[in-house]
Protein backbone atom coordinates (compact mmCIF):
# COMPACT_ATOMS: atom_id res chain seq x y z
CA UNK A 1 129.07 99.31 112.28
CA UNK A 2 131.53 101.81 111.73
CA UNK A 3 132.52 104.55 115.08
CA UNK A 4 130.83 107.17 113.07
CA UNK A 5 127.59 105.67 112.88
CA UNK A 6 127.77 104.70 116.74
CA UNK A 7 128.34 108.46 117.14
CA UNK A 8 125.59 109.23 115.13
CA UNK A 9 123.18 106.54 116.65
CA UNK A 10 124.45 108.40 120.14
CA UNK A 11 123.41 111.77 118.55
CA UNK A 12 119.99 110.26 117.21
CA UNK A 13 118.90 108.53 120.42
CA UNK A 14 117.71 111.00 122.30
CA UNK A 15 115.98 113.06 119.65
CA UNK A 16 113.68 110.18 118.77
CA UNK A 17 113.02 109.24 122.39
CA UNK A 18 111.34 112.30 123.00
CA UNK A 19 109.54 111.63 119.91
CA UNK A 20 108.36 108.61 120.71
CA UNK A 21 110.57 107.38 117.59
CA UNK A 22 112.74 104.29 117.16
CA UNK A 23 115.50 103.87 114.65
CA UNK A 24 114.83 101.41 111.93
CA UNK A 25 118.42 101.43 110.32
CA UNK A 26 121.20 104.05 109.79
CA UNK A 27 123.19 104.35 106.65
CA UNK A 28 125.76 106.47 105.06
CA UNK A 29 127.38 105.77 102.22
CA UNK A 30 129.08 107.83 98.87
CA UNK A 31 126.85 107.68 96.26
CA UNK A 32 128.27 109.06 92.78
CA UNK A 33 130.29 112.11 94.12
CA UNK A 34 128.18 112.73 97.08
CA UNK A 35 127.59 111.53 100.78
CA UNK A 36 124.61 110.08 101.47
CA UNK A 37 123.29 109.81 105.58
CA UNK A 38 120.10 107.91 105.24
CA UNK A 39 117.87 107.22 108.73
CA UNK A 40 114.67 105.09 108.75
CA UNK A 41 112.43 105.77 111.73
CA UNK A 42 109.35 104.62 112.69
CA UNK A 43 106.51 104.58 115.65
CA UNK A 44 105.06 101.66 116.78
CA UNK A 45 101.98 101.59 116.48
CA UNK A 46 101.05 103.43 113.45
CA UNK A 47 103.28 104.98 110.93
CA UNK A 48 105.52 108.12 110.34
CA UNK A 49 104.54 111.28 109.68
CA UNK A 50 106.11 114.39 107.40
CA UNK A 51 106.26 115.95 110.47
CA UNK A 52 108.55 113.24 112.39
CA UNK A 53 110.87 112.74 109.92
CA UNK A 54 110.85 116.98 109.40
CA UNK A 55 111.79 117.63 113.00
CA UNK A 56 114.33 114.34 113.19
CA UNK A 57 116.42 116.02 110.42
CA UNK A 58 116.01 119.45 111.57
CA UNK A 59 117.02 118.34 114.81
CA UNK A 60 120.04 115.60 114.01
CA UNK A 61 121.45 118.11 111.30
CA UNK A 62 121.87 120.57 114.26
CA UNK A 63 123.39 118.22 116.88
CA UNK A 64 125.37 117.03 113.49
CA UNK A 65 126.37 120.55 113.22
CA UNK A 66 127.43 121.23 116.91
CA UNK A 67 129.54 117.90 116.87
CA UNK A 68 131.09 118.36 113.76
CA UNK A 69 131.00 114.81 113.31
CA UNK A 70 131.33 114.36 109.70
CA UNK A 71 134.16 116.64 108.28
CA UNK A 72 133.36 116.46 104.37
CA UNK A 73 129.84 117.62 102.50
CA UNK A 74 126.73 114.96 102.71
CA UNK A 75 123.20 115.09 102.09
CA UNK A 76 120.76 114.22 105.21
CA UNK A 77 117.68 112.23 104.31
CA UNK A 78 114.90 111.14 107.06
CA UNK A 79 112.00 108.48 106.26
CA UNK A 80 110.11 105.83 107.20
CA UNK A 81 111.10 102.42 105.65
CA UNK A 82 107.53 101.90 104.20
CA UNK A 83 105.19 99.29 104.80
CA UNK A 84 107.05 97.07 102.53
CA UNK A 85 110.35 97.44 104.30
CA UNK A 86 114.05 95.77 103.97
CA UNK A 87 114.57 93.53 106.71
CA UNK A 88 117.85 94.28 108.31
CA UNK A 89 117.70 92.94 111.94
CA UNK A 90 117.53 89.42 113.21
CA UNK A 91 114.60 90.57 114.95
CA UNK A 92 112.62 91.91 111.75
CA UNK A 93 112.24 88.32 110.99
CA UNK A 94 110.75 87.32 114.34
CA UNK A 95 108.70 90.54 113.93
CA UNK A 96 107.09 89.90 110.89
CA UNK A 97 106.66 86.56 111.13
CA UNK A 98 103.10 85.32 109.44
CA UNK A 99 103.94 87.67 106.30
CA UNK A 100 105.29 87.38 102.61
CA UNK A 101 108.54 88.19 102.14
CA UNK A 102 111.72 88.25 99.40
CA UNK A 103 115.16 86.92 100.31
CA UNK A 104 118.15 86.77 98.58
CA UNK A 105 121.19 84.92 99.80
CA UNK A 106 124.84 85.88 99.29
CA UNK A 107 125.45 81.96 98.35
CA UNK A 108 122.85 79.39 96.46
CA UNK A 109 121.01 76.94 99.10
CA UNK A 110 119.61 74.06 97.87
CA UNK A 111 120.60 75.41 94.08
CA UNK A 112 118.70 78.91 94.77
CA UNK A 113 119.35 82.30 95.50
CA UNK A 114 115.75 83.77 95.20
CA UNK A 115 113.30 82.88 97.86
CA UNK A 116 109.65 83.96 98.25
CA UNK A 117 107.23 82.88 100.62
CA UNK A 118 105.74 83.47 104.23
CA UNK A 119 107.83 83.93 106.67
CA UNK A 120 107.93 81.75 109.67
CA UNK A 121 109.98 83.27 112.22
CA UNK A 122 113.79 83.17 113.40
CA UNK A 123 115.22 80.29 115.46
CA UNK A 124 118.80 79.72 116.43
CA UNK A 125 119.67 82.41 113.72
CA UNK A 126 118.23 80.89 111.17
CA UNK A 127 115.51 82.43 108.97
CA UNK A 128 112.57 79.74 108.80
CA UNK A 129 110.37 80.63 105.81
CA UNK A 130 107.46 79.03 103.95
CA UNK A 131 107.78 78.47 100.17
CA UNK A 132 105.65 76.48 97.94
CA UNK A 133 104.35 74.80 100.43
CA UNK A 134 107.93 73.78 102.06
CA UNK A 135 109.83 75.15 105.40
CA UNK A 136 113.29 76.40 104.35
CA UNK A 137 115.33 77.12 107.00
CA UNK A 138 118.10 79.65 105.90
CA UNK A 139 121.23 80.75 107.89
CA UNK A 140 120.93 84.32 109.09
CA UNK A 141 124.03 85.08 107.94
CA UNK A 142 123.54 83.90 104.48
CA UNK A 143 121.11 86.38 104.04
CA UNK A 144 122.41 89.49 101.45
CA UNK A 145 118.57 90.96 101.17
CA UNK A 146 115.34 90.25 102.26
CA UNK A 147 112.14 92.88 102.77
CA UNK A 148 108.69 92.58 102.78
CA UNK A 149 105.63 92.34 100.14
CA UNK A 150 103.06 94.33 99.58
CA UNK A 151 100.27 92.18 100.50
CA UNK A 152 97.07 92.79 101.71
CA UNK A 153 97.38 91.13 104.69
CA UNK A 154 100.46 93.22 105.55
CA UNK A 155 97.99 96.86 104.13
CA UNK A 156 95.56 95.70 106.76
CA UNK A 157 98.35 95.31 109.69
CA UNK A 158 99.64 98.46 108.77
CA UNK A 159 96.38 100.08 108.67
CA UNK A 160 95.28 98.30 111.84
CA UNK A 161 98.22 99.49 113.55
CA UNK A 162 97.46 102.97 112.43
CA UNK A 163 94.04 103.00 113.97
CA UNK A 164 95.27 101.83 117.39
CA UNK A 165 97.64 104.96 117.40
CA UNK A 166 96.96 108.48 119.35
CA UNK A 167 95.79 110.82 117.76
């Protein structure tokens, strides 16, 4: 991770503590002629509201502003990463361990790129995963994409998660 997004991570942290907000992933990028500074949050349990991700960029776009962090033009966007979210931690694969998921690897394994099945964890960094009926065990760091399907099983989570939230 690049200095700028540590100092942006810095900036962040304390604006979704007092939300009760984590950060899902960070990233800024040029896309087409424009910058592009992307933040996933969430709220465990339960979801995201307008509202969070509202005050988050209304809030990191003025510590942003003070800090003078980023010295050319860039767009600010604030969301959750859905239910069906892009794993992009070791942990996300620990986390969601019991539920479908879509993985792509930077290399072919066993003569394929593509995998889809239920995920069984992560051991020794190494993504265990159920497909067709087989464990795979695929190296962490082989691992270009992965994120989650939109399953019923992972609607009901969600929802159930939602329900056990504050109001």
């Amino acid at each position: 991770m690049s200095n700028l997004q540590e100092q942006i991570e810095q900036l962040l942290d304390p604006i979704l503590t007092s939300l009760g907000l984590t950060l899902w992933d960070l990233d800024f990028k040029k896309e087409g002629p424009q910058w592009l500074l992307r933040i996933y949050i969430e709220h465990e349990p339960g979801g995201v509201t307008l509202g969070d991700c509202e005050t988050v960029s209304r809030d990191l776009s003025t510590a942003l502003d003070v800090e003078d962090l980023i010295p050319h033009a860039y767009t600010l966007e604030v969301s959750s990463p859905g239910i069906d979210r892009p794993l992009t931690r070791a942990k996300d694969y620990a986390r969601f361990a019991g539920f479908e998921a879509k993985l792509e690897t930077r290399a072919p394994i066993d003569g394929r790129k593509r995998f889809k099945g239920r995920l069984k964890g992560l051991e020794a960094e190494t993504v265990k995963i159920e497909v067709e009926g087989a464990e795979l065990a695929l190296p962490l760091e082989e691992i270009e994409k992965a994120k989650l399907v939109l399953t019923d099983d992972l609607i009901a989570a969600h929802q159930a998660a939602d329900e056990q939230q504050p109001n």
